[in-house]
Protein backbone atom coordinates (compact mmCIF):
# COMPACT_ATOMS: atom_id res chain seq x y z
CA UNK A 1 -19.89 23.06 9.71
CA UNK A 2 -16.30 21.81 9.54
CA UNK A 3 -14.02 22.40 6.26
CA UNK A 4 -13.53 19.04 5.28
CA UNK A 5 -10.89 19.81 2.42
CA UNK A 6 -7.56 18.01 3.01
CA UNK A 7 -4.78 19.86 5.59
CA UNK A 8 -2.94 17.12 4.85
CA UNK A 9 -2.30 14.89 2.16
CA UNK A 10 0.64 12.19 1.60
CA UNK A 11 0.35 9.59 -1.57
CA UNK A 12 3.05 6.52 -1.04
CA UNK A 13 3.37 3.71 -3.97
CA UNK A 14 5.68 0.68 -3.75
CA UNK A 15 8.67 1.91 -5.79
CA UNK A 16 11.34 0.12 -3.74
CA UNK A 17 14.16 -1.37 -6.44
CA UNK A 18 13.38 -5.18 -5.02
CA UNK A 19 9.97 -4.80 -5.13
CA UNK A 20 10.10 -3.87 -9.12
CA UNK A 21 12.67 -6.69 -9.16
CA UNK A 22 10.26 -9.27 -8.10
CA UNK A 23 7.14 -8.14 -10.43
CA UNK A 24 9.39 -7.17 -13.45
CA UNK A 25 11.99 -10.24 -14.09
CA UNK A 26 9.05 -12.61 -13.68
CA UNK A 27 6.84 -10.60 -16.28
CA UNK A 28 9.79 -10.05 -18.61
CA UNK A 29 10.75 -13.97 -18.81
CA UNK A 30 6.80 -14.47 -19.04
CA UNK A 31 6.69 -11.72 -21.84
CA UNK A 32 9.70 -13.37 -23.99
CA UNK A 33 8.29 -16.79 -23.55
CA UNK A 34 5.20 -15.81 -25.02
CA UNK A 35 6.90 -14.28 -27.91
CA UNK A 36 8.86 -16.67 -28.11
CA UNK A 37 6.50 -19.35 -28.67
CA UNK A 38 3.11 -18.11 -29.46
CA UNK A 39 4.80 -15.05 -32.14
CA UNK A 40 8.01 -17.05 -33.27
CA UNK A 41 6.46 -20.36 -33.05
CA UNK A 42 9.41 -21.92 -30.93
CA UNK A 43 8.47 -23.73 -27.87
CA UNK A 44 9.54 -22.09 -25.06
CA UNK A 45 11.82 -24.23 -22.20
CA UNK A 46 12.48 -27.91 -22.04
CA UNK A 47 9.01 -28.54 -21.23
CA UNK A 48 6.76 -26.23 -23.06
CA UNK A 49 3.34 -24.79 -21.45
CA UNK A 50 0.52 -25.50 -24.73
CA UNK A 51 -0.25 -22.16 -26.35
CA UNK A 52 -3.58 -22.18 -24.21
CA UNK A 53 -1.32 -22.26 -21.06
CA UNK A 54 1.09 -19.78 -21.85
CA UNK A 55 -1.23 -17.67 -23.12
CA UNK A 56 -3.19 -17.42 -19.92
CA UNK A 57 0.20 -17.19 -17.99
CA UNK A 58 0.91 -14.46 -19.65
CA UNK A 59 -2.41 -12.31 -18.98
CA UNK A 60 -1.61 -13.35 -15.76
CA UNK A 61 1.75 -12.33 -14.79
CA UNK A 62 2.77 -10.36 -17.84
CA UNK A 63 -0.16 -8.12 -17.60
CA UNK A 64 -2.42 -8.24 -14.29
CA UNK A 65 0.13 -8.50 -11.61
CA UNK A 66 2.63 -6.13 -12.66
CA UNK A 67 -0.28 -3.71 -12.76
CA UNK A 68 -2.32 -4.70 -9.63
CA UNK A 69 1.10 -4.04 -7.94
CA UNK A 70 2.28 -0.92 -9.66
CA UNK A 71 -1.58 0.58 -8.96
CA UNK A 72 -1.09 -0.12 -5.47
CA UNK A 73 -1.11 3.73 -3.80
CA UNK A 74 -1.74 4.42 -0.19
CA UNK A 75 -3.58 7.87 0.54
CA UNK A 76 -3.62 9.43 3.61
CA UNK A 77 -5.39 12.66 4.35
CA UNK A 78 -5.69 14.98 7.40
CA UNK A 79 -9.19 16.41 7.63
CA UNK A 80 -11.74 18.58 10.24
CA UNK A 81 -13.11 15.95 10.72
CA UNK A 82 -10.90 12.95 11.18
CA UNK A 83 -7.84 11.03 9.73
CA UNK A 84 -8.56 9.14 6.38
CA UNK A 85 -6.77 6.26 4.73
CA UNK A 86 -7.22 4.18 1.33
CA UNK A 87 -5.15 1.57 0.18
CA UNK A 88 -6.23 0.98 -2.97
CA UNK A 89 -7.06 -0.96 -5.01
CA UNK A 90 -8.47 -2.95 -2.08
CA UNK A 91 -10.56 0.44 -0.22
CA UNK A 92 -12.44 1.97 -3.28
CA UNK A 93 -13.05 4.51 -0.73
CA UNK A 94 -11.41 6.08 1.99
CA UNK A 95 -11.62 4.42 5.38
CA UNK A 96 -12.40 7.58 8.32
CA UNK A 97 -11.20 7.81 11.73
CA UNK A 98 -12.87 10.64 13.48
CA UNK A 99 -11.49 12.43 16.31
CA UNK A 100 -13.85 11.83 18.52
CA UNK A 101 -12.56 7.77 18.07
CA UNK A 102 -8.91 9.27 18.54
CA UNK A 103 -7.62 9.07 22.34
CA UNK A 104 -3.99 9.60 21.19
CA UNK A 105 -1.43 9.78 18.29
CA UNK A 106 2.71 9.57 17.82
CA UNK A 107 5.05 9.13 15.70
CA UNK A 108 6.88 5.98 16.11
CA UNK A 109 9.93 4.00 14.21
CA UNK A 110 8.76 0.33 13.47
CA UNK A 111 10.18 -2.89 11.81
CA UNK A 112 7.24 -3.48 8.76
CA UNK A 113 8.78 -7.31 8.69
CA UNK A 114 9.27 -7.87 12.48
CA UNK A 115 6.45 -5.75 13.76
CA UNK A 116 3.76 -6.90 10.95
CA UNK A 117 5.14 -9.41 9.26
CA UNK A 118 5.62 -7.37 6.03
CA UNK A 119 4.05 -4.28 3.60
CA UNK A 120 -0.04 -4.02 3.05
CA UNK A 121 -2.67 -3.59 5.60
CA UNK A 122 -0.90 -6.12 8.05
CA UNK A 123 -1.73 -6.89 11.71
CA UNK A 124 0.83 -7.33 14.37
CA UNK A 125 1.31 -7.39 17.92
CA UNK A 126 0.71 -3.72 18.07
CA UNK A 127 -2.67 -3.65 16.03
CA UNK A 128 -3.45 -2.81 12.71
CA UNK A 129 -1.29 -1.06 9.87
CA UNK A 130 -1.44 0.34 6.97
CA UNK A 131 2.17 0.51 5.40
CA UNK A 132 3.98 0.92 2.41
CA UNK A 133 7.68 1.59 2.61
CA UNK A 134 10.05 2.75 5.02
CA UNK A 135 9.97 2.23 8.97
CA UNK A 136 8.35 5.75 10.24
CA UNK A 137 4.82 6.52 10.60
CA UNK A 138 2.28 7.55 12.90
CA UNK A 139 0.84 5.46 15.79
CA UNK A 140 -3.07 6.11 16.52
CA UNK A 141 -4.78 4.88 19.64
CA UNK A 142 -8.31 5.12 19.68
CA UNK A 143 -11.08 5.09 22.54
CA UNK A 144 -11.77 1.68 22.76
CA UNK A 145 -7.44 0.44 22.83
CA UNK A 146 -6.67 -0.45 19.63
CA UNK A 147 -4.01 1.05 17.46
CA UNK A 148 -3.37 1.52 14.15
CA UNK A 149 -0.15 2.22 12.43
CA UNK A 150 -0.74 4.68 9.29
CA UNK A 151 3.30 4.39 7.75
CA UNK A 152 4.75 7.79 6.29
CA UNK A 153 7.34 9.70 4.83
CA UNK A 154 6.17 12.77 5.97
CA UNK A 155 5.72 11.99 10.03
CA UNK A 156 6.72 15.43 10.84
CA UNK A 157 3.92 17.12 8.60
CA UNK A 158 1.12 14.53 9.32
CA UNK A 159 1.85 15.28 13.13
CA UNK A 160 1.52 18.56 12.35
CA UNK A 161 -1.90 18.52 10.31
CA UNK A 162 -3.49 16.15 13.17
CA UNK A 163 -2.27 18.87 15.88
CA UNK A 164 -3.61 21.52 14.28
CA UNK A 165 -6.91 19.98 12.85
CA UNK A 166 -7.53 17.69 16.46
CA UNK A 167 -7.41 21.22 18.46
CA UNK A 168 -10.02 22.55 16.13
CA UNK A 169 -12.20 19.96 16.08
């Protein structure tokens, strides 16, 4: 029976400054506005939400988006038995790609905007990836032709974990 334990394991989150930007300013204005008006009583802007509004707003964007997007982690693991990803929060469990599926694997250097559009689990002209930040990762072609892009910072040691753990298996 194989060890299954992780050879490999690489946790990415989106901590690039723009990224923060664009959750934080939004949350911080939607923040003050609600203090603003639903602690201080002042309406908040020329044309104030109602209480009900801003209230809900700020749930919204305040509260649930900043931390959908700050809980957003991809995992990737090296195991005897195949190459496992989660994205979470939308895999609640790990996604497998045995060996047996694998015909090939590289590292590669890749645009995430021009190649797939952007960061997530994105599809492009070269298949399905799962990316996070930065422009290196690891290219997998399986049996059947498709390819999948797993992005990393650690190419070097994934490559190494799937060379060592494909031989074995």
């Amino acid at each position: 029976m194989l060890n299954n334990s992780p050879t490999f394991r690489e946790v990415q989150k989106f901590r690039q400054f723009w990224i923060t930007s664009l959750v934080l300013i939004p949350a911080v204005m939607t923040l003050y506005g609600a203090y603003q008006q639903l602690v201080l009583g002042h309406p908040f802007g020329s044309n104030p939400a109602s209480d009900t509004t801003m209230s809900f707003l700020t749930i919204i964007f305040g509260f649930l988006f900043p931390v959908f997007i700050f809980s957003m982690k991809l995992v990737t693991e090296v195991r005897g038995d195949g190459v496992y990803v989660r994205f979470f929060p939308f895999h609640l469990s790990f996604k497998k790609f045995g060996y047996t599926d694998i015909a090939s694997y590289k590292a590669v250097h890749y645009s995430a905007l021009r190649d797939y559009g952007g960061w997530g689990i994105r599809y492009g002209k070269n298949g399905k990836a799962y990316n996070i930040s930065g422009n290196d990762g690891v290219m997998l072609e399986f049996t059947n032709g498709k390819h999948l892009l797993i992005g990393s910072q650690k190419v070097h040691e994934l490559l190494m974990a799937l060379d060592q753990s494909a031989r074995t298996a």
